[in-house]
C-alpha atoms as a PDB file:
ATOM      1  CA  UNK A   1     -10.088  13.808   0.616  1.00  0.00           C
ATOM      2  CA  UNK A   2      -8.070  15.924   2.842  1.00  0.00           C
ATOM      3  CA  UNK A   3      -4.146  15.052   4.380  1.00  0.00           C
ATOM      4  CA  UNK A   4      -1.149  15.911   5.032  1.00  0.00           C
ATOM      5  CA  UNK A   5       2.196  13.866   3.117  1.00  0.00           C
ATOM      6  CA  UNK A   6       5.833  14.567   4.305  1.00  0.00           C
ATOM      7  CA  UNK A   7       9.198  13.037   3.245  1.00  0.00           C
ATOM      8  CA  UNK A   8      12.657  13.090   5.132  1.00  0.00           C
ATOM      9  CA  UNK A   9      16.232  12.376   3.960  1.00  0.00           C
ATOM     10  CA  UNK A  10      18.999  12.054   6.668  1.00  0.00           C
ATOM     11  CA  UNK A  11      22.808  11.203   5.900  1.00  0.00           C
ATOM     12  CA  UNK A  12      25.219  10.193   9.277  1.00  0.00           C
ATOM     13  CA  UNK A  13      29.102   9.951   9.147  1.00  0.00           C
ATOM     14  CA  UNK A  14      30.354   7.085   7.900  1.00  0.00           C
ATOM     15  CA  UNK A  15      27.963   6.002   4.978  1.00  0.00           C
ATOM     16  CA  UNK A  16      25.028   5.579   6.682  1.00  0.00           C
ATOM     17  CA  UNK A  17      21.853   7.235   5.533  1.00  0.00           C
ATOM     18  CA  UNK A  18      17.867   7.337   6.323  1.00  0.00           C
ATOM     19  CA  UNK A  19      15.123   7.804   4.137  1.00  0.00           C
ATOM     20  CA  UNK A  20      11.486   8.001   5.749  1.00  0.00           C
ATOM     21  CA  UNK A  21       7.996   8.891   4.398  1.00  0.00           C
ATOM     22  CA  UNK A  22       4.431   9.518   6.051  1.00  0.00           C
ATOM     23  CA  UNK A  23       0.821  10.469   4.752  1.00  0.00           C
ATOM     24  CA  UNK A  24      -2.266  10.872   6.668  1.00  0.00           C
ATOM     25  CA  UNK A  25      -5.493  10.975   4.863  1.00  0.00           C
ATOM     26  CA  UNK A  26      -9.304  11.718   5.873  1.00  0.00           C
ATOM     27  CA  UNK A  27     -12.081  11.168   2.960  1.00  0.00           C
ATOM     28  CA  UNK A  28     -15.678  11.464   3.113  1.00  0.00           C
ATOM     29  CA  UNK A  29     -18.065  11.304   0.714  1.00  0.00           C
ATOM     30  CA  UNK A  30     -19.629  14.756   0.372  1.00  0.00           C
ATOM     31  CA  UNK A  31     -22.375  13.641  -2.631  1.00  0.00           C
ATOM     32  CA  UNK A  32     -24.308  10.662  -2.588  1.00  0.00           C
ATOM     33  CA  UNK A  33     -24.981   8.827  -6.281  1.00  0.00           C
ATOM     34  CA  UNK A  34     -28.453   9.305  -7.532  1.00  0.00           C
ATOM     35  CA  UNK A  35     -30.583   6.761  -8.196  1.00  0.00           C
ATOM     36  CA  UNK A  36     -33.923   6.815  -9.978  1.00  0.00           C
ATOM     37  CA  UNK A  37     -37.277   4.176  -9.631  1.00  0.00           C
ATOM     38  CA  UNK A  38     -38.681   2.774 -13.059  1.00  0.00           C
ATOM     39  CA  UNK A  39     -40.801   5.832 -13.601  1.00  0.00           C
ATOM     40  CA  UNK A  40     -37.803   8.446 -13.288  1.00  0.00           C
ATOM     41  CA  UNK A  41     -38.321   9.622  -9.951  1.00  0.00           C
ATOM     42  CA  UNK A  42     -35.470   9.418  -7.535  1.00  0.00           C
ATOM     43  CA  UNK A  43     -35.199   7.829  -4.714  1.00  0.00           C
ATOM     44  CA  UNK A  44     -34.885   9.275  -1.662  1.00  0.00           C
ATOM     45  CA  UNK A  45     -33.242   6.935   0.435  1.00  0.00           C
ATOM     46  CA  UNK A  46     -33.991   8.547   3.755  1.00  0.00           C
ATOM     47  CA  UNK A  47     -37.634   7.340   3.741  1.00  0.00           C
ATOM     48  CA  UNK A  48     -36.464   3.782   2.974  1.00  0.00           C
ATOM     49  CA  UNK A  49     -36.242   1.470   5.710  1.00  0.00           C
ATOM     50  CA  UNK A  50     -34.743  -2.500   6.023  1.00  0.00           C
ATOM     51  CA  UNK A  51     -36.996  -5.333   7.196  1.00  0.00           C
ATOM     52  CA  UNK A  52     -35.647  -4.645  10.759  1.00  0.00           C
ATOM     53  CA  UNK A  53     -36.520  -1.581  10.272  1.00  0.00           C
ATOM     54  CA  UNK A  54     -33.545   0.552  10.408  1.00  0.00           C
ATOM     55  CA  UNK A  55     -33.076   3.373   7.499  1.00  0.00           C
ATOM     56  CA  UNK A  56     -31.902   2.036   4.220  1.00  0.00           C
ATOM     57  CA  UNK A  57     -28.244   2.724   2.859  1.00  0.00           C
ATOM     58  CA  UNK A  58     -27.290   4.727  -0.303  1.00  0.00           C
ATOM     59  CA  UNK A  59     -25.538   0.871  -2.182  1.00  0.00           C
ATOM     60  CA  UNK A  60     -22.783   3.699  -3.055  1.00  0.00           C
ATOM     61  CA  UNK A  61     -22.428   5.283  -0.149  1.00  0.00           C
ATOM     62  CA  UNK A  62     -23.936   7.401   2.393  1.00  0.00           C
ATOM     63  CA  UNK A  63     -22.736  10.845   3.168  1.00  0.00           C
ATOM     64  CA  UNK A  64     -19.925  11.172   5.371  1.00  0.00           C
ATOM     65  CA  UNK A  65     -18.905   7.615   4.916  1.00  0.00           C
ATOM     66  CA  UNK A  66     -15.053   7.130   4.170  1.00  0.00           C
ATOM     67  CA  UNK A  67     -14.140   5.673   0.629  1.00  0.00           C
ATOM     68  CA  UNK A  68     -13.517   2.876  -0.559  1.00  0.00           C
ATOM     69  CA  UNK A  69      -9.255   1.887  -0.408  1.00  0.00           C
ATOM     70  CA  UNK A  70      -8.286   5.000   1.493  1.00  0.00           C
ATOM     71  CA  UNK A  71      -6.246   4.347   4.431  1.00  0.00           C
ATOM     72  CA  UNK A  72      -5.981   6.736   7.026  1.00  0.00           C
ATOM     73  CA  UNK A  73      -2.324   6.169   7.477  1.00  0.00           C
ATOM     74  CA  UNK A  74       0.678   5.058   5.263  1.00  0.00           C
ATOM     75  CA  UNK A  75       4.360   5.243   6.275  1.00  0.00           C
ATOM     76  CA  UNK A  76       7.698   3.426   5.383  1.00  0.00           C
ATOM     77  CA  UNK A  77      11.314   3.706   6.645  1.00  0.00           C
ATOM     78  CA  UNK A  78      14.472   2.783   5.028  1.00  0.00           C
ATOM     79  CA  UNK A  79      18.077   2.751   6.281  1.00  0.00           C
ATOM     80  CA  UNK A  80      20.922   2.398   3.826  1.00  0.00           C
ATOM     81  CA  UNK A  81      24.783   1.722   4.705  1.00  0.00           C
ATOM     82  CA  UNK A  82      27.616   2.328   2.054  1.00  0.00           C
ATOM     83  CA  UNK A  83      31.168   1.245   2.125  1.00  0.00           C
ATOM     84  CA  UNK A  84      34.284   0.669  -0.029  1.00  0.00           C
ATOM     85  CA  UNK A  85      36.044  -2.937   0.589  1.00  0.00           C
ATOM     86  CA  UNK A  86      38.821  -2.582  -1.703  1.00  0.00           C
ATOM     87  CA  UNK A  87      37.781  -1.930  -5.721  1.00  0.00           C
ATOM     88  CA  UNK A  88      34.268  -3.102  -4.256  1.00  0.00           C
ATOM     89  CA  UNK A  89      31.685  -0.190  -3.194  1.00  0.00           C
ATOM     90  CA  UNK A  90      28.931  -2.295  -1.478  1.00  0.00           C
ATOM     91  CA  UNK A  91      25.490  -1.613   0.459  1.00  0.00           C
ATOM     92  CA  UNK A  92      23.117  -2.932   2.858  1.00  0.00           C
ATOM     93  CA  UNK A  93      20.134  -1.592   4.161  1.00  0.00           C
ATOM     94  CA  UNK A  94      16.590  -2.962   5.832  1.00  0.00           C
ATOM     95  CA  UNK A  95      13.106  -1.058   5.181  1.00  0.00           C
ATOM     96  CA  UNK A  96       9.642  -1.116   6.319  1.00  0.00           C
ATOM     97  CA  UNK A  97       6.111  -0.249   5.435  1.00  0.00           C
ATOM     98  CA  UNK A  98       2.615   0.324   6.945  1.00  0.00           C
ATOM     99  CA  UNK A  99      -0.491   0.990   5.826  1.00  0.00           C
ATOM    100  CA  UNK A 100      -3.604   1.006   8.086  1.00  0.00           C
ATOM    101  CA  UNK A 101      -6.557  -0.327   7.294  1.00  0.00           C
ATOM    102  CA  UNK A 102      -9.333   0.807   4.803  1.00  0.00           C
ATOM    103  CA  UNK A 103     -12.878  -0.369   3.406  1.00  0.00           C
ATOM    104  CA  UNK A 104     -13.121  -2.230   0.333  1.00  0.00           C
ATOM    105  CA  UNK A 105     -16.211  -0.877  -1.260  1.00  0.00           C
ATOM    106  CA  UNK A 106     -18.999   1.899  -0.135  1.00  0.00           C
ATOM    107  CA  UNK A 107     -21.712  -0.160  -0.873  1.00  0.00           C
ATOM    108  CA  UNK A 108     -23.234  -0.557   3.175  1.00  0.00           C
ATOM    109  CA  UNK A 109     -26.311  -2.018   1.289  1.00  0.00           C
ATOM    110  CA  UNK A 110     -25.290  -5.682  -0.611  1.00  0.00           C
ATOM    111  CA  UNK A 111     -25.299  -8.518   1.952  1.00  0.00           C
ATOM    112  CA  UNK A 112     -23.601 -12.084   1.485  1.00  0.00           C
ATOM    113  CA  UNK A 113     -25.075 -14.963   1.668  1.00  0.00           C
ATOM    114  CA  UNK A 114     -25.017 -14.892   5.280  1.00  0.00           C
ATOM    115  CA  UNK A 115     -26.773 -11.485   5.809  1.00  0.00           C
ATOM    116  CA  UNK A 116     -23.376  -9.684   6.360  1.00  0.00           C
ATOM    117  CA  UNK A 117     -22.462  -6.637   4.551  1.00  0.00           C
ATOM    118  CA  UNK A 118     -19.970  -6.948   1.786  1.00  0.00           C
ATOM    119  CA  UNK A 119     -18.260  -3.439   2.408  1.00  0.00           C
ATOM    120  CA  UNK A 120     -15.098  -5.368   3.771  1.00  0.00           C
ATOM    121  CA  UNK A 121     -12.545  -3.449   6.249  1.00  0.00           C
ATOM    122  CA  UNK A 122      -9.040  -4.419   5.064  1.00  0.00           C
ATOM    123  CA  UNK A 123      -6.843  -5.270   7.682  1.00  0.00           C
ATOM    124  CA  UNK A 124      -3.750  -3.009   8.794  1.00  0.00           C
ATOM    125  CA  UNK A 125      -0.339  -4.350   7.946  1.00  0.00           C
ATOM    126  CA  UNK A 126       3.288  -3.968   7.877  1.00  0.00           C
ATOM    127  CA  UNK A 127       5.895  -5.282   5.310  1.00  0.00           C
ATOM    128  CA  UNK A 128       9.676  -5.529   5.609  1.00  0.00           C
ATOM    129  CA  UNK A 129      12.661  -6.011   3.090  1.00  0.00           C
ATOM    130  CA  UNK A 130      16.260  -6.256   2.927  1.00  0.00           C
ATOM    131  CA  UNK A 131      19.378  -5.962   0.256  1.00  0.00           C
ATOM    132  CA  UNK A 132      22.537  -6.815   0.054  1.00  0.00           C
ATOM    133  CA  UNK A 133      24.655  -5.772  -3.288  1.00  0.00           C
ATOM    134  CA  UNK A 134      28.341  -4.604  -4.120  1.00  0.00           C
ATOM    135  CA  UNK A 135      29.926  -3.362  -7.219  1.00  0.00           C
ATOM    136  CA  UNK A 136      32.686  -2.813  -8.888  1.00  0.00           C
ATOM    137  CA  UNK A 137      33.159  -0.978 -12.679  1.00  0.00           C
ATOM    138  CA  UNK A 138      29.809  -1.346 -14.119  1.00  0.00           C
ATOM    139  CA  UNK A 139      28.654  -4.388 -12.798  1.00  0.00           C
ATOM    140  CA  UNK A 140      26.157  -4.795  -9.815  1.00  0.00           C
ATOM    141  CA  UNK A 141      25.321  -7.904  -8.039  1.00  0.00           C
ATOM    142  CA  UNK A 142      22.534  -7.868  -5.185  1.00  0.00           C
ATOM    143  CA  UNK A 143      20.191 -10.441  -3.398  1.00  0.00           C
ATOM    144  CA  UNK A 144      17.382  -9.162  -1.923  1.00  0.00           C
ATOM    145  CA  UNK A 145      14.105  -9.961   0.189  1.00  0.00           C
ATOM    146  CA  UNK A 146      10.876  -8.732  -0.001  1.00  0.00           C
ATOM    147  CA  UNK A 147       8.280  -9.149   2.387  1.00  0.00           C
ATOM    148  CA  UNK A 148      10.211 -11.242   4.757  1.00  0.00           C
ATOM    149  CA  UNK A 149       7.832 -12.138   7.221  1.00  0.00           C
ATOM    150  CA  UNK A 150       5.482 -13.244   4.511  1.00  0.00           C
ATOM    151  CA  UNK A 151       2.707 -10.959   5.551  1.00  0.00           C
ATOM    152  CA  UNK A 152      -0.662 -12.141   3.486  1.00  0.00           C
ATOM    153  CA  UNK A 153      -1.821  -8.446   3.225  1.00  0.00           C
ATOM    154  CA  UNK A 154      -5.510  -7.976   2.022  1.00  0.00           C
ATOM    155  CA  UNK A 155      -5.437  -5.211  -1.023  1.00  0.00           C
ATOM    156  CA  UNK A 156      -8.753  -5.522  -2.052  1.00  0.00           C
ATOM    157  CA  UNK A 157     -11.708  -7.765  -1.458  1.00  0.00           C
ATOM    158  CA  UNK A 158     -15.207  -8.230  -3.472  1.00  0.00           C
ATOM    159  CA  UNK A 159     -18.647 -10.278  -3.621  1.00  0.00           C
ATOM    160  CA  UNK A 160     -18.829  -9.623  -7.425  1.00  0.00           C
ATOM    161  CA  UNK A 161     -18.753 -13.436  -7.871  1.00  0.00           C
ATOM    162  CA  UNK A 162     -21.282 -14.038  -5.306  1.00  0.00           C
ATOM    163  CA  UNK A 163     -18.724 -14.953  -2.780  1.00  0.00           C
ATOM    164  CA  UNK A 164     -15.757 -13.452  -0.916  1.00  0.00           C
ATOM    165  CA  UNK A 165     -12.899 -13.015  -3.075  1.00  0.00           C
ATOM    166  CA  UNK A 166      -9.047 -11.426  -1.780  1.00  0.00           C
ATOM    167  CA  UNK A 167      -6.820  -9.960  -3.348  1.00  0.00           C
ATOM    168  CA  UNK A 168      -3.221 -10.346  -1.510  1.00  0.00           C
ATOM    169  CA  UNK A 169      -0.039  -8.839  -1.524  1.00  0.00           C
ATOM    170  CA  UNK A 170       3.018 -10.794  -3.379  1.00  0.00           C
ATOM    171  CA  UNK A 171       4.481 -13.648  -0.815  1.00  0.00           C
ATOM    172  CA  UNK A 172       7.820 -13.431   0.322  1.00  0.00           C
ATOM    173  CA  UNK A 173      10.237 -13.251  -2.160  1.00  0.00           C
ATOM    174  CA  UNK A 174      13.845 -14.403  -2.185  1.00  0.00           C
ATOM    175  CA  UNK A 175      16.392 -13.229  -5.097  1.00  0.00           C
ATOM    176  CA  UNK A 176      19.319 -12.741  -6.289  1.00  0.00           C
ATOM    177  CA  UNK A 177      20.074 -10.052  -9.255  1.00  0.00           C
ATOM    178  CA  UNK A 178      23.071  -8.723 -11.331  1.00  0.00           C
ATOM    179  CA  UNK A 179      23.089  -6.055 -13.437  1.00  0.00           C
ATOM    180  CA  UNK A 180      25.652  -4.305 -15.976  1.00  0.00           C
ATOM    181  CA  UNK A 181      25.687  -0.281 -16.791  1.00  0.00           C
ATOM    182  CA  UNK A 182      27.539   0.714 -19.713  1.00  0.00           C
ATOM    183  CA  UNK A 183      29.266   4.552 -19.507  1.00  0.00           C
ATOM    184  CA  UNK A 184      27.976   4.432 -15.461  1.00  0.00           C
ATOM    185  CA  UNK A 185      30.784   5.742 -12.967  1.00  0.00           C
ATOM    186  CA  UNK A 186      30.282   3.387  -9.540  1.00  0.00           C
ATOM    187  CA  UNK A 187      28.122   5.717  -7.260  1.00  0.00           C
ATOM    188  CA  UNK A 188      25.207   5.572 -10.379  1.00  0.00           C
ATOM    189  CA  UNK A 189      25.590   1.807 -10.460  1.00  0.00           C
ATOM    190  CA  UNK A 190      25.163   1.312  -6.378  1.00  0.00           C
ATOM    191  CA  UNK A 191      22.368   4.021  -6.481  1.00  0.00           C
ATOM    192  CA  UNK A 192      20.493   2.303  -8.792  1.00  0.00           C
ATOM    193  CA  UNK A 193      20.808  -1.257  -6.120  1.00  0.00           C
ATOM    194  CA  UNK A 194      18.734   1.431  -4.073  1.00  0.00           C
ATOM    195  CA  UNK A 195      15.886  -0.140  -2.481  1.00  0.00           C
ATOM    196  CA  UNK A 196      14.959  -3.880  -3.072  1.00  0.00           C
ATOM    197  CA  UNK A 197      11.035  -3.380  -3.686  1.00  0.00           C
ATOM    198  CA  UNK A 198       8.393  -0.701  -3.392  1.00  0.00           C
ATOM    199  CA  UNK A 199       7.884  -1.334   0.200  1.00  0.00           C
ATOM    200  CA  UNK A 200      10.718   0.732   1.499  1.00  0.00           C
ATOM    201  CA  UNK A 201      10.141   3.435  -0.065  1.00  0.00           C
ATOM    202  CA  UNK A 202       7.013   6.001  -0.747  1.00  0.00           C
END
């Protein structure tokens, strides 16, 4: 696997502030998985062909093919704005996340029950949250959103029980949360309302 990651931190007048992170990726499977036939030779997978007579696939992988759960692109963005109302230092701020889509499994050679190949693509998708908090002495008090637009991402997918089985993201989730600090001056207490979920940030 070969790519490039890259962070950014940017901080305007008046409170406001911008976090953003990127990676692009490229994998490829440069060695193919042995495998062997009952009397220890092994099996050369080149000289194999299907019923419909097209070359037979490595079931782990052929070379060259991207991996399994490997996007080729993952990026979020968060803004943040801080301000004082009176004894109260408060915050708001919105992020996003994307992740394009990726293959569940290697294996080009299991087909369903339908003659379709299990190796799954996982669909691109894009999250969004929100927070809301203010504090004052050691207390914190913030509601939150996650996944607002209650995006059912696909984060993996099998045929392991002989039939198509998803795994999604969390739905959208709506909370509210307080928290005490003992021995925390006010700026740790509002950093630590940074961020309402792992989507806004890398």
């Amino acid at each position: 696997m070969r790519g490039l990651e890259t962070s950014a931190q940017a901080r305007a007048a008046g409170g406001l502030s911008f976090e953003a992170g990127i990676a692009w990726n490229h994998s490829a499977l440069v060695k193919e998985a042995p495998f062997f036939w009952a009397n220890g030779t092994p099996i050369n997978f080149s000289l194999l062909q299907t019923s419909s007579h097209e070359q037979l696939a490595n079931p782990a992988g052929t070379l060259g093919s991207p991996l399994s759960g490997a996007p080729t692109f993952q990026g979020n963005l968060r803004a943040r704005y801080e301000w004082v109302q009176g004894t109260y230092r408060a915050f708001a701020e919105v992020g996003a996340m994307h992740q394009s889509d990726s293959l569940s499994t290697t294996d080009r050679l299991t087909l369903d029950l339908e003659g379709r190949s299990v190796a799954y693509v996982l669909p691109s998708f894009t999250t969004y949250e929100a927070a809301l908090g203010a504090g004052t002495g050691g207390w914190l008090v913030q509601a939150y959103g996650e996944n607002l637009t209650d995006t059912r991402a696909q984060l993996f997918a099998n045929y392991s029980l002989g039939y198509k089985a998803v795994t999604v993201n969390r739905p959208r989730t709506i909370g509210l949360r307080m928290t005490y600090s003992f021995g925390a001056d006010q700026s740790e207490v509002l950093n630590r309302g940074s961020g309402s979920g792992s989507s806004a940030r890398k």
